[in-house]
Every structure is written in C-alpha cells, then in structure tokens.
Protein backbone atom coordinates (compact mmCIF):
# COMPACT_ATOMS: atom_id res chain seq x y z
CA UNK A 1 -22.27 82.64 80.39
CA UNK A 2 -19.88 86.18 80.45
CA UNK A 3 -22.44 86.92 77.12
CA UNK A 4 -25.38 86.02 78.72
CA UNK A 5 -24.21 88.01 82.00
CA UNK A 6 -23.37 91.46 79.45
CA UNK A 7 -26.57 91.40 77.85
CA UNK A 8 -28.51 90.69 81.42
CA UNK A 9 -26.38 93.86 82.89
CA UNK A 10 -27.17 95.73 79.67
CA UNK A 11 -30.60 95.13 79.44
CA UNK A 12 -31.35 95.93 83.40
CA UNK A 13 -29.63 98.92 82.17
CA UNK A 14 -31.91 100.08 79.65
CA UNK A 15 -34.38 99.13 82.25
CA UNK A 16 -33.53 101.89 84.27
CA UNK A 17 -32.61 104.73 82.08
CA UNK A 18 -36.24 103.78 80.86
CA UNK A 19 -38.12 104.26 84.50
CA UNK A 20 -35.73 107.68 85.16
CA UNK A 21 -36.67 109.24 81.25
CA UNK A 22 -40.31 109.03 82.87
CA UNK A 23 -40.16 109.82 86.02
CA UNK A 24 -44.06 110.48 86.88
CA UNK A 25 -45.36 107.45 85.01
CA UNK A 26 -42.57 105.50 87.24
CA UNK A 27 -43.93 107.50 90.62
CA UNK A 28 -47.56 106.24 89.55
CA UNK A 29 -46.55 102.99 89.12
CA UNK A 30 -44.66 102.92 92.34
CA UNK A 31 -47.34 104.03 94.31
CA UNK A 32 -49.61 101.61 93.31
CA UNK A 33 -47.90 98.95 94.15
CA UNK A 34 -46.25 100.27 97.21
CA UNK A 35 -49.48 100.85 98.62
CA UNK A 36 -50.61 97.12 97.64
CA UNK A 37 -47.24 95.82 99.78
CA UNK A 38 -47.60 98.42 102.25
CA UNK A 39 -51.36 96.85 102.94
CA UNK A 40 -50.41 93.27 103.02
CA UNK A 41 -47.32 93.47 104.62
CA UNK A 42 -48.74 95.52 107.36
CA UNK A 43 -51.38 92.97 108.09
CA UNK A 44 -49.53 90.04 108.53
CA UNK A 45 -47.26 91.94 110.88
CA UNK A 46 -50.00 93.22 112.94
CA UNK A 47 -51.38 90.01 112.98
CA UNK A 48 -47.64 87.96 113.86
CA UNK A 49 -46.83 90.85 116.25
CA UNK A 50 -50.56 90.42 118.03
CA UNK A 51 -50.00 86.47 117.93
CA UNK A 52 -46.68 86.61 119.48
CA UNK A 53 -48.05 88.54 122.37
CA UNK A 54 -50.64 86.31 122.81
CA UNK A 55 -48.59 83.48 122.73
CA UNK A 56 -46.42 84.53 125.24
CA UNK A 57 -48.78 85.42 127.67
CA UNK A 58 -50.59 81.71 127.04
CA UNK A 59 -47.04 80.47 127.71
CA UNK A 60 -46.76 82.10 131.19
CA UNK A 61 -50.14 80.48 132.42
CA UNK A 62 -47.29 77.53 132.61
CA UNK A 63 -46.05 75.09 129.88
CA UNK A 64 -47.19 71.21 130.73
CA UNK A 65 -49.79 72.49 133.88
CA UNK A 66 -53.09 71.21 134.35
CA UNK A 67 -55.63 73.79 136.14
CA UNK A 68 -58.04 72.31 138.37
CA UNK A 69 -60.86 74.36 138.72
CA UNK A 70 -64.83 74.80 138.39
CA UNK A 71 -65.26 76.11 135.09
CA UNK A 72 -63.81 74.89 132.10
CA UNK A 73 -62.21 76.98 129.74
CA UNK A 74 -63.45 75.22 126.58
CA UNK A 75 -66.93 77.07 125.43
CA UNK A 76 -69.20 76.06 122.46
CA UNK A 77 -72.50 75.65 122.02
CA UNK A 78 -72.58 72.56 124.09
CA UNK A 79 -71.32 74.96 127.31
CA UNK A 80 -73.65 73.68 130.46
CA UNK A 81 -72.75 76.50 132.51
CA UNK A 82 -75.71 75.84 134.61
CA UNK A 83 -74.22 72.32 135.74
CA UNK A 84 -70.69 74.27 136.52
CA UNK A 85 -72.27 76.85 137.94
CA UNK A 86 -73.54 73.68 140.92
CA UNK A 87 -69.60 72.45 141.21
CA UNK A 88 -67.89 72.81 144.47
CA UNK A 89 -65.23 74.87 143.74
CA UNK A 90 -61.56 73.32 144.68
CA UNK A 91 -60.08 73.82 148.50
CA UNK A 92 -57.30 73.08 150.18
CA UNK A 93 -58.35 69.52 150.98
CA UNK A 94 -58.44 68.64 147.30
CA UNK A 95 -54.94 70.58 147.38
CA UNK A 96 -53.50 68.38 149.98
CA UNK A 97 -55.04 64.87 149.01
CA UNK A 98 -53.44 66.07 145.14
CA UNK A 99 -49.81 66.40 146.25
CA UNK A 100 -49.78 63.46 148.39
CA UNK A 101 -51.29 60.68 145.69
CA UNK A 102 -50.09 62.55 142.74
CA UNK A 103 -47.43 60.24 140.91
CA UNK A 104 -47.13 62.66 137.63
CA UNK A 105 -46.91 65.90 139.50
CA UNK A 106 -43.82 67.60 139.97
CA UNK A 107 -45.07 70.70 141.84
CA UNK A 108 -49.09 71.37 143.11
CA UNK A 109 -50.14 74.72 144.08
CA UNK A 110 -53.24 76.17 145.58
CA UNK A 111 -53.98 79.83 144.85
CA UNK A 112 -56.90 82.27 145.36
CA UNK A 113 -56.97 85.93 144.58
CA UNK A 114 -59.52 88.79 145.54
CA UNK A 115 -59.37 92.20 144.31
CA UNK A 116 -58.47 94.76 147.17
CA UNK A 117 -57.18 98.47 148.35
CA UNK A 118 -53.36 98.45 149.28
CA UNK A 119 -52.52 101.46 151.77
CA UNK A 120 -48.94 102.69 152.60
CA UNK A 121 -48.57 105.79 154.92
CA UNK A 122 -51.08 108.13 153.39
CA UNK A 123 -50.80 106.47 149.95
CA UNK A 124 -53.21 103.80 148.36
CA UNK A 125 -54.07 101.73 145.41
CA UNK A 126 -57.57 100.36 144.69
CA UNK A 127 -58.56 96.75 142.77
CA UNK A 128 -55.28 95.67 143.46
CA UNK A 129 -54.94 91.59 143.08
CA UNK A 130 -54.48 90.14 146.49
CA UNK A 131 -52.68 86.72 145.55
CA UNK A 132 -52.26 84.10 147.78
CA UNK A 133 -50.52 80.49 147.35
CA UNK A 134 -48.79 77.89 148.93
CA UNK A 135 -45.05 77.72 148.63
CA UNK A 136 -44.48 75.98 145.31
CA UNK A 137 -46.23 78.74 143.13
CA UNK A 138 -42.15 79.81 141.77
CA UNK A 139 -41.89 76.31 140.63
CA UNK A 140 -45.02 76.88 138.27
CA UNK A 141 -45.06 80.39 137.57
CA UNK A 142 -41.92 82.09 135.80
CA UNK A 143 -41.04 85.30 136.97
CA UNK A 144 -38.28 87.94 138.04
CA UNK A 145 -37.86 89.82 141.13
CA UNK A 146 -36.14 93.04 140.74
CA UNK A 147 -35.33 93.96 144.06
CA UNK A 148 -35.44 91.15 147.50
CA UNK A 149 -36.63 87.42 147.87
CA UNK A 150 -38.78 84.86 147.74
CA UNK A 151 -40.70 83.49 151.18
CA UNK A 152 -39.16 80.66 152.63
CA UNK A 153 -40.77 77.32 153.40
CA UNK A 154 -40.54 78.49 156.95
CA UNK A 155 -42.78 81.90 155.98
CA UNK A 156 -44.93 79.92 154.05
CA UNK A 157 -45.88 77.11 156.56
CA UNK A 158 -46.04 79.67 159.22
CA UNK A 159 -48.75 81.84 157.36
CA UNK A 160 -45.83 85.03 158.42
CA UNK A 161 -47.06 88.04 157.29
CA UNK A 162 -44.69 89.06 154.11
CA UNK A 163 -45.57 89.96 150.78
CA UNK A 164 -44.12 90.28 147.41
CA UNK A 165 -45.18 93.55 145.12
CA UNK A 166 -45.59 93.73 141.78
CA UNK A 167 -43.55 97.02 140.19
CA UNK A 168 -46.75 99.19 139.42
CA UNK A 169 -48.09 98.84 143.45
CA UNK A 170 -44.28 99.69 144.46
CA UNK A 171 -44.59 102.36 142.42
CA UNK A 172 -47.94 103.77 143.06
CA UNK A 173 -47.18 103.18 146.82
CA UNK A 174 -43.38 103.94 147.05
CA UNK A 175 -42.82 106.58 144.20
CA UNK A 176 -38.52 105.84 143.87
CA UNK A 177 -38.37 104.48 147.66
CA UNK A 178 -36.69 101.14 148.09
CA UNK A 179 -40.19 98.73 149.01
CA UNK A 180 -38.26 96.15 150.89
CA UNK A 181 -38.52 95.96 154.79
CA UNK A 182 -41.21 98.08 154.45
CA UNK A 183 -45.14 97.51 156.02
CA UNK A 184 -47.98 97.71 153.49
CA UNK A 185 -51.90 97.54 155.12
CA UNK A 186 -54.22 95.07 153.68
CA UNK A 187 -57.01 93.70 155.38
CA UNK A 188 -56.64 96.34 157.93
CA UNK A 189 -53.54 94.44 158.56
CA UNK A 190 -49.91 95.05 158.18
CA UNK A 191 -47.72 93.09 155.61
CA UNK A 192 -44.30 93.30 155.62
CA UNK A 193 -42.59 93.64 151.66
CA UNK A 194 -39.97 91.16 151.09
CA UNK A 195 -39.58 91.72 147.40
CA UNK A 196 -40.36 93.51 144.36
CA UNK A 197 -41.62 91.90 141.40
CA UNK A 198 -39.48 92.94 137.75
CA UNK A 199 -42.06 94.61 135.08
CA UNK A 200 -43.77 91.78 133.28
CA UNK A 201 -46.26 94.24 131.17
CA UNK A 202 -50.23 93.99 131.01
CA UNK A 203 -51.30 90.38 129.68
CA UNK A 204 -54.34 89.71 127.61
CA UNK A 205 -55.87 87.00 130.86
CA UNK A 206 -55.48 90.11 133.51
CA UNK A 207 -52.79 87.97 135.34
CA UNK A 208 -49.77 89.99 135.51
CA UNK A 209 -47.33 90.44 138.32
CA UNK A 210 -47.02 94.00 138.41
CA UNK A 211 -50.42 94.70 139.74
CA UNK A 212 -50.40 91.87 142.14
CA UNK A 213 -49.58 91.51 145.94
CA UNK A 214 -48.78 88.17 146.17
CA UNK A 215 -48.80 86.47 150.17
CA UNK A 216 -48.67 82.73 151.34
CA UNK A 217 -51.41 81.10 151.73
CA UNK A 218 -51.58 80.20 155.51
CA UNK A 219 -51.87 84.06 156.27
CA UNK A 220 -54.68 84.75 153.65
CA UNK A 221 -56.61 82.13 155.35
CA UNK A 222 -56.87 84.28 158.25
CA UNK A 223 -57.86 87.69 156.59
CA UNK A 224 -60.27 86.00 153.75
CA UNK A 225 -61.99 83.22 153.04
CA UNK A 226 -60.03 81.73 150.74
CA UNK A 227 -62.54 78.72 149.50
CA UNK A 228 -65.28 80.84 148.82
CA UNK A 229 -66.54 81.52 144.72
CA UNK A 230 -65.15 85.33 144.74
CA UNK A 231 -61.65 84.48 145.51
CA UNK A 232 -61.17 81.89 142.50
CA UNK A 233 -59.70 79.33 144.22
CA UNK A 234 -57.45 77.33 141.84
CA UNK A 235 -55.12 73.92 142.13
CA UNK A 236 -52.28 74.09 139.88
CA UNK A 237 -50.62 70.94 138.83
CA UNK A 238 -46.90 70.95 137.02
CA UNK A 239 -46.66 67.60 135.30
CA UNK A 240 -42.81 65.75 135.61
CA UNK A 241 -40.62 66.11 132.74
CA UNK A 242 -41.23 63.66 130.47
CA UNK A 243 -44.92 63.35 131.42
CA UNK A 244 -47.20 63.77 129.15
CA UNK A 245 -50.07 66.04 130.04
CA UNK A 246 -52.92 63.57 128.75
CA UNK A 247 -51.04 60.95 131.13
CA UNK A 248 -50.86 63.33 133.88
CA UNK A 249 -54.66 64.58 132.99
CA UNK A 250 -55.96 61.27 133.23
CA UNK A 251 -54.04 60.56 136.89
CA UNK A 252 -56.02 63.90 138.10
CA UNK A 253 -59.04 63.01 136.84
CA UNK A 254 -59.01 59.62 138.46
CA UNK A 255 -57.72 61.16 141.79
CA UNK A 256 -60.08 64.40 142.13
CA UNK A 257 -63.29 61.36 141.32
CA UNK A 258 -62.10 59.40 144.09
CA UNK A 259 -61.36 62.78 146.64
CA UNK A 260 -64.82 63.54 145.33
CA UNK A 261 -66.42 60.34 146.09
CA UNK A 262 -67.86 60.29 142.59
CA UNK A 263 -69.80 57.27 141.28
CA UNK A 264 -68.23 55.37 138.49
CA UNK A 265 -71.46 56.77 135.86
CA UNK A 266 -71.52 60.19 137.23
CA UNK A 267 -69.66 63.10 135.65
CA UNK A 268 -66.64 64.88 136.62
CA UNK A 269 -67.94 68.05 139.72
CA UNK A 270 -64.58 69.78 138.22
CA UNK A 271 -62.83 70.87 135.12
CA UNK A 272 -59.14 69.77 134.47
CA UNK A 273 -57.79 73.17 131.54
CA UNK A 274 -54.83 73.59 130.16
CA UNK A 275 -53.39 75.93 127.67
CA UNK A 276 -53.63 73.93 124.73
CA UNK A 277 -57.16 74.69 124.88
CA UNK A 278 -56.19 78.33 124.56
CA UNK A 279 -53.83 77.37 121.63
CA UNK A 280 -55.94 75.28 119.81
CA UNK A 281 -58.80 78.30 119.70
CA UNK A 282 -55.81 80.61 118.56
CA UNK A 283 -54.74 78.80 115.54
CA UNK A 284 -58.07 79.28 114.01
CA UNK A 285 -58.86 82.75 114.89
CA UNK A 286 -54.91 83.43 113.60
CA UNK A 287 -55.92 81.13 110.58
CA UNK A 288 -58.76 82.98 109.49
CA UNK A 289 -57.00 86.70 110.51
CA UNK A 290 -54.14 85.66 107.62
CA UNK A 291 -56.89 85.01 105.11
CA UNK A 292 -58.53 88.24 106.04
CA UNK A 293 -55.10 89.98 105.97
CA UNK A 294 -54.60 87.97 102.01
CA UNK A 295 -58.03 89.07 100.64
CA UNK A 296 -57.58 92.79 102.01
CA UNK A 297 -53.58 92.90 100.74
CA UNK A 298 -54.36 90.54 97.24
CA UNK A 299 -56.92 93.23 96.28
CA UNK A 300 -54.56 96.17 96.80
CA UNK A 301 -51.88 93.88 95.04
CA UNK A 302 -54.19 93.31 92.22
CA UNK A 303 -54.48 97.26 91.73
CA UNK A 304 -50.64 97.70 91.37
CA UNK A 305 -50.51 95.04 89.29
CA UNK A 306 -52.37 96.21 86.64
CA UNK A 307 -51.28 99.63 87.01
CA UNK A 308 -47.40 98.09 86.41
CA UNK A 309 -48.88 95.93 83.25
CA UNK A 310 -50.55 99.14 81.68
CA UNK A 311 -47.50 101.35 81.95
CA UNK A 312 -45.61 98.12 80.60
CA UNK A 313 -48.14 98.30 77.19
CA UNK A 314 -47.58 101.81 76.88
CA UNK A 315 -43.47 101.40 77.37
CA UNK A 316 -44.10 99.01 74.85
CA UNK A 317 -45.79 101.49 72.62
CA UNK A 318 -43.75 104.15 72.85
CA UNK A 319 -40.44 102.08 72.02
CA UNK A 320 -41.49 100.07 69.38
CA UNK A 321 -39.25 102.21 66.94
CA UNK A 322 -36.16 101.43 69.84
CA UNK A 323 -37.49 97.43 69.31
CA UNK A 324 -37.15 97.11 65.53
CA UNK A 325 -33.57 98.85 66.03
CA UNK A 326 -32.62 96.33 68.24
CA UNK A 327 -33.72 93.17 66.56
CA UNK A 328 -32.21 94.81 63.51
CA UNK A 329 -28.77 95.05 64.32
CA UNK A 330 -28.79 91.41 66.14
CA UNK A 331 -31.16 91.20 69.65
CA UNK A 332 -32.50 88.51 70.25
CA UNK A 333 -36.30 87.84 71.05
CA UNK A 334 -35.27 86.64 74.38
CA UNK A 335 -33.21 89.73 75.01
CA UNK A 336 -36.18 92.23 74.25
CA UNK A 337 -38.11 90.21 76.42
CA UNK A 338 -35.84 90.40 79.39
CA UNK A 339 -35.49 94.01 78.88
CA UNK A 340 -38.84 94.96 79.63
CA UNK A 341 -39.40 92.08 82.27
CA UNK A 342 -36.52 93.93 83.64
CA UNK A 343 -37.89 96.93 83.91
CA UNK A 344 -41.60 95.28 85.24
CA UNK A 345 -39.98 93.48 88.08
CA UNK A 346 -37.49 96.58 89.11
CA UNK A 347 -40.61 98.60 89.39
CA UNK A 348 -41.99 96.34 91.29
CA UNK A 349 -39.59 96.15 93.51
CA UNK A 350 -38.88 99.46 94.14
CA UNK A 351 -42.37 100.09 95.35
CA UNK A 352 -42.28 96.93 97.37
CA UNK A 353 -39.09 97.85 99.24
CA UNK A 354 -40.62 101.55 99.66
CA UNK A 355 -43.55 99.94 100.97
CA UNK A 356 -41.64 98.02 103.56
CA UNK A 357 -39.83 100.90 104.55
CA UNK A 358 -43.36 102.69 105.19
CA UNK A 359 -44.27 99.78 107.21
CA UNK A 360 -41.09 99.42 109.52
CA UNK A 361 -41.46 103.34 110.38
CA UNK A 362 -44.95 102.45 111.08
CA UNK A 363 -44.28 99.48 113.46
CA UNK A 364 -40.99 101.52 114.81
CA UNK A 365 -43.81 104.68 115.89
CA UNK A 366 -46.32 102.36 117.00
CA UNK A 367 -43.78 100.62 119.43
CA UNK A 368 -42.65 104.32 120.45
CA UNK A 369 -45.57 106.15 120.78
CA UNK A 370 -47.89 103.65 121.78
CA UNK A 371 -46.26 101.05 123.67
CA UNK A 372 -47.38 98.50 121.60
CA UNK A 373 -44.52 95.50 120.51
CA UNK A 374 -45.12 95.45 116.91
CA UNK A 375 -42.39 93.02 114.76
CA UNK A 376 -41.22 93.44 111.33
CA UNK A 377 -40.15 90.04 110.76
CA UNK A 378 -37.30 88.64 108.55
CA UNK A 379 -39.68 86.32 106.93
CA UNK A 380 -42.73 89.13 106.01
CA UNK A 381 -39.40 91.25 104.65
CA UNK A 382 -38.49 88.40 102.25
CA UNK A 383 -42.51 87.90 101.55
CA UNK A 384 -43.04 91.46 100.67
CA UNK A 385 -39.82 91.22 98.24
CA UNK A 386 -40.83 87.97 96.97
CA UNK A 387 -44.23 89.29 95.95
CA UNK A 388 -43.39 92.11 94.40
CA UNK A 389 -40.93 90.18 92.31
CA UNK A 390 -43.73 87.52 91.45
CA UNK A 391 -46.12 90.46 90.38
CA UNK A 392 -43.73 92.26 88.48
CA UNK A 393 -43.11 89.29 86.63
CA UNK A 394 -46.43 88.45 85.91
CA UNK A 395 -47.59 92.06 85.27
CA UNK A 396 -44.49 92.07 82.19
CA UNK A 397 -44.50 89.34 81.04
CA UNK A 398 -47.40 89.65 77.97
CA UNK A 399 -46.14 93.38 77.74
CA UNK A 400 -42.31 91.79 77.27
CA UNK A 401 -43.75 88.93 74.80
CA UNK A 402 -45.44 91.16 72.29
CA UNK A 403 -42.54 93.28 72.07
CA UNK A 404 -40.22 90.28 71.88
CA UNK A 405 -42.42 89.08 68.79
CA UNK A 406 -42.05 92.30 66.85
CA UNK A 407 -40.94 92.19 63.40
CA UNK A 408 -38.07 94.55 62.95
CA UNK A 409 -38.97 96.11 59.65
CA UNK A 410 -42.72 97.09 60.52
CA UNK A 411 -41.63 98.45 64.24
CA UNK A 412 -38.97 100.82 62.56
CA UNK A 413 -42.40 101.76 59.98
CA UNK A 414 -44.02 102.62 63.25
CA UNK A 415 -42.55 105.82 64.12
C-alpha cells in the first residue's frame, strides 16, 4: 500500500509539472470544459433556485387546506369553463353552515378581496388589495407582523373598523412614521391601523402581504359587497392534524351538496383545490426544465470532453520518448496509465471547480444586483465535481491505454 501510495503521489506529480510545461494547451483545455460545467451547473441552479421559490410560495397558500371556490384550479383540455362560469360563487352562508357541520376542519375562513386606492393625509396608493376575512384567517395563513397586533374576536365579530398593513402600503403611506394608531381612508371611510405586516416579498400567485390591507370581515360587508364575482369570495378550510385531505375533501364535498341542495346525479356547483394540484403540475414542468438544462449542459460537456481527450493524444505524442524511459527502467503499464489519467481528470477538474466559481459569483451578483434568491447548492457543487471527474476519466482513459501499451524499445526509437 505505502508503494502503491509513492507511485500514485509521483505520478499525480508528473501530472502536473506536465499541465504547467504547457501552459496554453492547459488554458484551452480548461476553458472548454469550464465552460461545459459553467453551462450545466448554472442551469440546474437556476432551475432549483426558481423551484424553491415556487415552492415556497405554493406552501404559504396553506399546507393540508382545501379552497372552496368557483373555479377549479386544475385546467386541461377537458376545462368546462362555461359550466363554472354558471356556479354561484361561495358566501357567507356556505361559510357558516361549513364550520358548524364540519367534523375534519380545524379552522374555516371566509375571505374576499377587491383591488382599491388607500389614502393617508395627502398620500395614496392605487390597486392596493383590500382583504377581508373572518377571524380565523392567522390560523390558516402564516405570517409575521413587524410592528402591533392581530384583531381580536371582539373586533372581528363587531365588524370595528381596524386594519392590518402590509410593509410596502406603510411605506408608501407612512415613509419611516410608526403606522400604528394611525387612520387610513378606504371606502371613503376611515380605518384605524392596528399592525404592520413583516416583508414577505412578491409571490408568483399575486398574494403577498405587503401589498395588502387586510380588515375583518363584518366591516367589509358594509363598504362592499363582499359575495359578488369581483371580490373573489373564497372559503378556506384547514383540515385537523392527522386528517387526511382526501378524508377531509370528501366531508366538504358531501356537506357543500347538501348546503347546495344538489341532487344525488347532478354535479358538484363548486370546486374543492388544493395545492397539490399546484405541485403535481410543478413536478413535470421542473421534470422536463432538468432535461432541458442536461441536453443544453451534456452538449457543452461533450465539447470539453473531446477537447481534454485530444490534448491527452497529443501529451501522449509528445512523451512517448519519456514512456519508453519509464517502462525501461521498471514502470509498470498500470503506472503509465495512471499518470496520464492523472493528468486527464486534474484538468478536468480544474476547469470544473473554475467553472463553479464562475457560477457562485454569478448567483452571488444576481442575488445583489437583482434581487433575485438564486442558490448554489451543496449537492450541484458535488455534481459539478463529480462530472468533471467522470469526464476526465473517460476523456483519458484510451489516451492513458495506448501509452500504457507502448513497447519500451520502439518509444525510445521515436524521438
């Protein structure tokens, strides 16, 4: 093993003094593959980095909740939107019947939303979302409040007129003032700001907090009509834990038919969605992104990897005097071989780990510049060093076997 360990650390040696003696074929080589990692790599992190984002804002639509609403989120060929467009939309009726025969439900929540201009002294802020819900809506939707409260069951009952703001309308309204206790106008009418929501960022579905104004539900009724088609109206449904959501889907289903007064043959008037619907469609469009991201990265591969296995021949060339005085005074086939394999897979790697470096100061100025969360992950790292390993290898290895099979006398002829 110590023998096998000296000739390994002597041959990586010879490795190296070969790539430094030519220093532009080397830089050649490099760049081809480095380019070839570069590509790959920085597909599959644009496409993990875009699928984590994604993913988290499907996770904030609420993890095991059923939406109750007109239109169904599914699509396809198949999609009768004529038929949805004739649904009633959900109301506070179906709301209310819900939460009292619901068994599975561990939190129901109506909400409707309109789009509308906030006003503050002489300051205002246009196609703001107007939010309203009854009082569960914290137990369904996650969020943080940077500055105040939440409405009490009392303020929610009551219909009071209080408000939470999301941080962009607290700061297009309040520049550095403190929003709380504070009177916004909406509806020609004055709202009083009990807290400030904490910056959640823009979401793919439009439904982040910090453009919302978010009010119970008892006071929107009187300022908007909170059942009609252009506020959205929406029941959401949190199942129990350790519900599943097919159970609880199936409960809704039979309880919306019966609130409905649907026959036992005639369809559902509603659509129950949840996010694996979402989730499902994303696998697939991820799915095929990766392949797209393999076939544009393999070919760029491909490229460096015959550019390494023609600098190999011609290393192999130009050393075939060096060869025959190897095997002459003792080396091995094997070690010749793992000489220039050595060198293959330590140019490979070189341009690999440059390329990676290229990338991460690409995803570190994207994230800077552009405010866009781009990831670098530990496992595309070890997948960019991994292939460049497995192409080196495979671009040396014929390269490394004809110059293992040399005979010694006619390589020392050679020169």
């Amino acid at each position: 093993m110590i023998i096998f360990l000296k000739l390994f650390k002597e041959s990586v040696k010879m490795a190296w003094n070969a790539l430094v003696a030519n220093k532009l074929r080397t830089i050649l080589s490099l760049l081809g593959i480095t380019i070839g990692i570069m590509a790959i790599i920085l597909v599959f992190t644009f496409v993990d980095s875009m699928e984590k984002n994604i993913r988290d804002n499907v996770q904030s639509l609420g993890d095991n909740t059923v939406y109750v609403q007109k239109w169904p989120w599914a699509t396809g060929n198949n999609y009768q939107w004529w038929k949805y467009w004739q649904r009633p939309d959900p109301d506070l009726n179906d709301f209310k019947e819900l939460k009292r025969r619901s068994q599975t439900a561990e939190a129901v929540v109506f909400m409707a939303s309109k789009g509308k201009t906030i006003e503050y002294a002489s300051n205002s802020m246009e196609n703001v979302s107007f939010v309203a819900v009854t009082h569960d809506y914290d137990q369904i939707k996650s969020f943080d409040l940077a500055a105040g409260r939440y409405f009490t069951l009392l303020e929610s009952n009551a219909g009071k007129n209080v408000c939470i703001i999301g941080m962009a309308v607290a700061q297009g309204l309040f520049g550095t003032e403190n929003p709380v206790g504070k009177q916004i106008k909406v509806f020609k009418r004055k709202l009083t700001v009990i807290g400030v929501f904490g910056i959640e960022g823009e979401s793919i579905f439009g439904n982040s907090v910090d453009n919302q104004v978010l009010a119970p539900i008892h006071y929107a009724r009187q300022v908007m009509k909170i059942n009609s088609r252009s506020a959205n109206p929406t029941i959401m449904v949190r199942g129990k834990s350790g519900v599943a959501t097919d159970e609880m889907k199936d409960e809704l289903r039979g309880v919306m038919r019966s609130i409905r007064r649907l026959k036992p043959r005639a369809d559902d008037d509603f659509a129950l969605n949840e996010i694996s619907v979402i989730s499902n469609s994303l696998d697939s469009l991820f799915q095929m992104m990766n392949i797209a991201g393999t076939i544009i990265g393999g070919f760029s591969i491909l490229v460096g990897g015959f550019g390494i296995a023609n600098i190999m021949f011609v290393s192999v060339k130009e050393r075939t005097h060096l060869i025959g005085i190897e095997k002459s005074l003792g080396a091995k086939n094997w070690f010749i071989m793992l000489e220039f394999l050595s060198e293959a897979i330590f140019l490979s790697l070189m341009g690999g780990i440059t390329g990676l470096a290229i990338v991460y100061l690409l995803t570190f100025a994207a994230s800077s510049l552009l405010d866009i969360d781009l990831y670098l992950t530990f496992y595309n790292i070890m997948l960019g060093i991994g292939i460049s390993v497995i192409i080196g290898l495979v671009s040396g290895i014929i390269p490394a076997y004809l110059a293992s099979q040399l005979s010694p006398v006619e390589a020392i002829r050679s020169k």
